[in-house]
N, C-alpha and C. Protein backbone atom coordinates (compact mmCIF):
# COMPACT_ATOMS: atom_id res chain seq x y z
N UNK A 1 0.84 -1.17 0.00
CA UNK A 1 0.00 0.00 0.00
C UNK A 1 0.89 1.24 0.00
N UNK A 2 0.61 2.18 -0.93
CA UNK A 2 1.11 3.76 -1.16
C UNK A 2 0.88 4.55 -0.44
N UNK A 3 1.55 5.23 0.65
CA UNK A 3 1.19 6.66 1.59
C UNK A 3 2.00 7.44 1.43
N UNK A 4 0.79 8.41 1.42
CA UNK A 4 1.86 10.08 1.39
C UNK A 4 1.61 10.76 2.07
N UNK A 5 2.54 11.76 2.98
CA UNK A 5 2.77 12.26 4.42
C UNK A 5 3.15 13.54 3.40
N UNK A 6 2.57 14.10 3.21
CA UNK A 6 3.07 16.12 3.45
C UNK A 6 2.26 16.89 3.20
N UNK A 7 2.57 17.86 2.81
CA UNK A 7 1.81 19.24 2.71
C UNK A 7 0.80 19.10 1.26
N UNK A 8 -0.03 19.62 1.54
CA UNK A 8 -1.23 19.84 0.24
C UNK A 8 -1.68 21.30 0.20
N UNK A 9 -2.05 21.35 -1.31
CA UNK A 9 -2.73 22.80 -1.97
C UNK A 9 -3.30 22.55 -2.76
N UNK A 10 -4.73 23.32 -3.17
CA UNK A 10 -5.27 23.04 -3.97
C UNK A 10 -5.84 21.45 -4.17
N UNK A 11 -5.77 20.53 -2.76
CA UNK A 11 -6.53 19.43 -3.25
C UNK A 11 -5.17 18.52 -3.95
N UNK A 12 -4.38 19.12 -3.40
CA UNK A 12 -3.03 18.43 -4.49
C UNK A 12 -1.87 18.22 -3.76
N UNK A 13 -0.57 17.47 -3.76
CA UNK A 13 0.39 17.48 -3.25
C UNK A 13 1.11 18.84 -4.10
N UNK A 14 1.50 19.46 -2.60
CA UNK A 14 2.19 20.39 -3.11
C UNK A 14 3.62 20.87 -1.60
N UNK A 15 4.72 20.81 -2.41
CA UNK A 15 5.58 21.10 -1.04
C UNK A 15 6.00 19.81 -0.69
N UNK A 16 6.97 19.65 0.75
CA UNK A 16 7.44 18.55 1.02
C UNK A 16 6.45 17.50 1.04
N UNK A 17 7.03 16.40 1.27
CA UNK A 17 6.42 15.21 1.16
C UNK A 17 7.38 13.47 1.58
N UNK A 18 6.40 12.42 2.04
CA UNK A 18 7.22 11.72 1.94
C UNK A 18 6.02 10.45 1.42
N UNK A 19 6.53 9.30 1.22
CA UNK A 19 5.67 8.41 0.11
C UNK A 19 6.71 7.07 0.81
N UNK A 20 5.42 6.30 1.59
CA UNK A 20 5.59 4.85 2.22
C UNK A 20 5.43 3.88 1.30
N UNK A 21 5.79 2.98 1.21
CA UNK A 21 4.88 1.70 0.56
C UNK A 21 5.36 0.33 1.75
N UNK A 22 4.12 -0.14 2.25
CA UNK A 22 3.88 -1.14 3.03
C UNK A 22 4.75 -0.68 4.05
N UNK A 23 4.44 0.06 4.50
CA UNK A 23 5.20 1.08 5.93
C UNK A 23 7.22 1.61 5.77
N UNK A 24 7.50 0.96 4.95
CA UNK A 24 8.88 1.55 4.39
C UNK A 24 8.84 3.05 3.73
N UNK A 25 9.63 4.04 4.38
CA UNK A 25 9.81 5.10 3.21
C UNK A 25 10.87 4.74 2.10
N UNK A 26 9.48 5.37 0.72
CA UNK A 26 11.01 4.52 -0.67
C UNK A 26 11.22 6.57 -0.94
N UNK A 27 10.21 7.34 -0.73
CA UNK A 27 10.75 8.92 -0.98
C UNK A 27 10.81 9.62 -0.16
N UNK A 28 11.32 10.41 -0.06
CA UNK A 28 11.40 12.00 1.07
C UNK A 28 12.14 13.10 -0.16
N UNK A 29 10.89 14.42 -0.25
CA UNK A 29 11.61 15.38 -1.63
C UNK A 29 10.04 16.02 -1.53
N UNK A 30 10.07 17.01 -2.95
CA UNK A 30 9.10 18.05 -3.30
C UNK A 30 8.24 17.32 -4.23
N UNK A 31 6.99 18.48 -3.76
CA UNK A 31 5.89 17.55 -4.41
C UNK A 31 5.47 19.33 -5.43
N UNK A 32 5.24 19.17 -6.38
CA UNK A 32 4.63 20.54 -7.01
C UNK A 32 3.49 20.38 -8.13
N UNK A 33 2.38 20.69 -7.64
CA UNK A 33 1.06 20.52 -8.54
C UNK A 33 0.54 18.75 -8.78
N UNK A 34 0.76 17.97 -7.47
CA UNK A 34 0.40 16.69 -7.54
C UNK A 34 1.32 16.00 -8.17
N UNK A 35 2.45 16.61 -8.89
CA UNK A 35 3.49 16.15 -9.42
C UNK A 35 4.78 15.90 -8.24
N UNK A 36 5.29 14.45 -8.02
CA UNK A 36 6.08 14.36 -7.55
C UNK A 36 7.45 14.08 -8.18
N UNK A 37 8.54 14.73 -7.20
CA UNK A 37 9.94 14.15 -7.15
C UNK A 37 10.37 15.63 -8.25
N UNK A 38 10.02 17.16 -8.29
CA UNK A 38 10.53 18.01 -8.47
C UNK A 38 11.52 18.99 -7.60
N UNK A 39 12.68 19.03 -7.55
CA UNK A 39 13.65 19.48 -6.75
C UNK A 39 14.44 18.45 -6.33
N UNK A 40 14.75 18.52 -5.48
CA UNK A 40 15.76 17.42 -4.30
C UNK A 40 15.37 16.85 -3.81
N UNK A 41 15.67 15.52 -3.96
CA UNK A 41 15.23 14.53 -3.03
C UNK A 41 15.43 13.27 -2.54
N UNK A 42 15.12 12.39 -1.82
CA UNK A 42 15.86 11.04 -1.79
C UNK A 42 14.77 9.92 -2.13
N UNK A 43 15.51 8.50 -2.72
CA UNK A 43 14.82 7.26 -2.85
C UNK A 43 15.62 6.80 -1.59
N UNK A 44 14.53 5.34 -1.40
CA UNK A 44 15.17 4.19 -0.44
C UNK A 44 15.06 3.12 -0.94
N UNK A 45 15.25 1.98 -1.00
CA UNK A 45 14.77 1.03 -0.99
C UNK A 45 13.62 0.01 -0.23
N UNK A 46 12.81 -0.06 -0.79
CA UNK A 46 11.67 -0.76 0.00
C UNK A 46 11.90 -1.30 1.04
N UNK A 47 12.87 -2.85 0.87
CA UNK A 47 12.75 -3.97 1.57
C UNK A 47 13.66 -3.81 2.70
N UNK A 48 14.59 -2.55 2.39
CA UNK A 48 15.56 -2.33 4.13
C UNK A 48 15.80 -0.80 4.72
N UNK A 49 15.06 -0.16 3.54
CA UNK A 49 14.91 1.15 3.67
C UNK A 49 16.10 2.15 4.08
N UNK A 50 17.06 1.29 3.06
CA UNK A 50 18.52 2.25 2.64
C UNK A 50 18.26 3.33 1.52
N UNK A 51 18.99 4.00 1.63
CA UNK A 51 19.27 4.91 0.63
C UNK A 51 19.71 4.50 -0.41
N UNK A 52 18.59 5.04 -1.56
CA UNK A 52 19.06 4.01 -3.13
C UNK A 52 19.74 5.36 -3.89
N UNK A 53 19.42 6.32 -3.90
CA UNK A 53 19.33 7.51 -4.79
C UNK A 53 19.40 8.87 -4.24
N UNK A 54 20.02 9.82 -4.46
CA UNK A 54 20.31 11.20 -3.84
C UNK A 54 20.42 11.94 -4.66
N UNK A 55 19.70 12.72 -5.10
CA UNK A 55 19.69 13.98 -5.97
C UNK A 55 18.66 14.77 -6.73
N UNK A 56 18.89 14.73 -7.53
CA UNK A 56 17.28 16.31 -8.43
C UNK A 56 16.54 15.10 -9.02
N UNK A 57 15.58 16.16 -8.94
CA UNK A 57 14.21 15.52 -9.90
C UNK A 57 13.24 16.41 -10.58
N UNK A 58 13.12 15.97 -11.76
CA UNK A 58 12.16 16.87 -12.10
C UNK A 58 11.44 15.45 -13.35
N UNK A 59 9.93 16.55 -12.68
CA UNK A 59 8.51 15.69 -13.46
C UNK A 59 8.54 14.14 -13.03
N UNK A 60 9.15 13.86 -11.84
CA UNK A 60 9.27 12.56 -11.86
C UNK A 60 10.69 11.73 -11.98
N UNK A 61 10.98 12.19 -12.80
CA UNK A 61 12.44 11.68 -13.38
C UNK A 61 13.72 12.15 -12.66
N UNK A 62 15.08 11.38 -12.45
CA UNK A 62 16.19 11.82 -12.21
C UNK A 62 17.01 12.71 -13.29
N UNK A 63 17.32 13.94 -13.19
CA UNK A 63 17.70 15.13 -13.85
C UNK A 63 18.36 15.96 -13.09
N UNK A 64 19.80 16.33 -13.54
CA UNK A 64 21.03 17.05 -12.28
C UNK A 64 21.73 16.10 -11.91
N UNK A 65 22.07 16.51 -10.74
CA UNK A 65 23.37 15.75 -10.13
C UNK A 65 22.84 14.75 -9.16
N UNK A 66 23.36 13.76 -9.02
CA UNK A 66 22.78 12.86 -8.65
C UNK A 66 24.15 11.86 -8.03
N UNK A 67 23.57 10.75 -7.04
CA UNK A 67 23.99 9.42 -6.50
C UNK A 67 23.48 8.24 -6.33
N UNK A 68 23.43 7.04 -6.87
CA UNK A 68 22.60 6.08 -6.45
C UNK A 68 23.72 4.97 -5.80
N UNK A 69 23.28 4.39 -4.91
CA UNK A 69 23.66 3.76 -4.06
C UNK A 69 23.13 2.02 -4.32
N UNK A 70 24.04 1.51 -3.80
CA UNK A 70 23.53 -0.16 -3.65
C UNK A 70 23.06 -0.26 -2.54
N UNK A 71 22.75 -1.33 -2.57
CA UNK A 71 21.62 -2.31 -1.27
C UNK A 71 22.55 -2.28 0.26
N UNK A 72 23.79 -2.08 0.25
CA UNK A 72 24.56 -1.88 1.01
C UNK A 72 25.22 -0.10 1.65
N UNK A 73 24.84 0.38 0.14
CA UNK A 73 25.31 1.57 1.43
C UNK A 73 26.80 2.20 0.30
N UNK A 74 26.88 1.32 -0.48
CA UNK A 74 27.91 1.87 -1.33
C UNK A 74 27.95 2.93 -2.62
N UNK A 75 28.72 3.65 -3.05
CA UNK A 75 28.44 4.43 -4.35
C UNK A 75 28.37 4.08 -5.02
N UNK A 76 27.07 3.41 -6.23
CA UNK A 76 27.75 2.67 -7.33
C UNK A 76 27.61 4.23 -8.71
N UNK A 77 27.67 4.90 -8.69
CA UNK A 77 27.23 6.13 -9.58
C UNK A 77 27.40 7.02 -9.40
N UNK A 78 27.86 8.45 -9.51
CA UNK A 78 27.69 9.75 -8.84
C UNK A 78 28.20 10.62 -10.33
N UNK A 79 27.39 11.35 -10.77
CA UNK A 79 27.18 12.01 -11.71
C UNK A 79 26.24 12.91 -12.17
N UNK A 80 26.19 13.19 -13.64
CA UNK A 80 24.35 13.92 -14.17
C UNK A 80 23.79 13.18 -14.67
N UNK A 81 22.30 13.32 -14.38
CA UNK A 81 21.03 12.74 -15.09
C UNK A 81 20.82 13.22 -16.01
N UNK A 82 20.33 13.26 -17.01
CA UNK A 82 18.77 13.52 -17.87
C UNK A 82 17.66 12.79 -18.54
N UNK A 83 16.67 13.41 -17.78
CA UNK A 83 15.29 12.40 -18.11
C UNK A 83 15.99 10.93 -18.08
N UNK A 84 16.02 10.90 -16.25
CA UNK A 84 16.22 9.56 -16.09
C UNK A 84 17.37 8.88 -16.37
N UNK A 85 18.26 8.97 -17.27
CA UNK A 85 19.74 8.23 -17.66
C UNK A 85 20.77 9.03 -16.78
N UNK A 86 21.78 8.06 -16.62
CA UNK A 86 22.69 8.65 -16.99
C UNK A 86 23.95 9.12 -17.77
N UNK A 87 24.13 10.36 -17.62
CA UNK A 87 24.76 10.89 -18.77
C UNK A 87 26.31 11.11 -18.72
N UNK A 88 26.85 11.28 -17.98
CA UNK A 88 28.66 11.25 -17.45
C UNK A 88 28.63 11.40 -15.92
N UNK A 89 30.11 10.27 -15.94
CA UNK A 89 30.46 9.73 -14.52
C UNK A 89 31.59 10.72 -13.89
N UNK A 90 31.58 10.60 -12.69
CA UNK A 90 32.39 11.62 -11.82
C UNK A 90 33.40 10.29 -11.47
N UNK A 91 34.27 9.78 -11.88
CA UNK A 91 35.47 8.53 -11.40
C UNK A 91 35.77 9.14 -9.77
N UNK A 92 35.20 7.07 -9.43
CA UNK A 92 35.12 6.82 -8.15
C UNK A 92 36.08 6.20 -7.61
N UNK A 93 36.75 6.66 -6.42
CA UNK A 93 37.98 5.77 -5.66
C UNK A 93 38.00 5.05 -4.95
């Protein structure tokens, strides 16, 4: 089941926010015109509720600078998005 914890306008998510599924947070970030994941924000992972993902969003999508993380806690990525891909790597040590 999908829950969302933040601020509303207009009948709409608008402003912070965070988004459960089956009591895990998978988001914490901006919500603008019922549209989520515009600005900054974080993913988790469902099943242990690590940090999967760190960075911009817009319309939904990963766009900007960004980090996604493994199931452990490690960097596997750190670079720019657009619409979702990514586009060049920042070399990791």
């Amino acid at each position: 089941m999908l829950i969302y914890e933040g601020e509303y306008s207009e009948w709409e998510r608008n402003g912070k926010g965070k988004e459960y599924y089956n009591g895990n947070l998978i988001f914490d970030g901006l919500f603008v015109n019922g549209r989520k994941w515009n600005g900054k924000g974080k993913e988790f992972y469902y099943y242990n509720n690590r940090l999967k993902f760190e960075g911009e969003y817009l319309n939904g999508e990963k766009n900007g600078r960004g980090k996604e993380f493994d199931y452990n806690g490690k960097i596997i990525f750190e670079g720019e998005y657009l619409n979702g891909k990514r586009k060049w790597r920042k070399r990791l040590l």
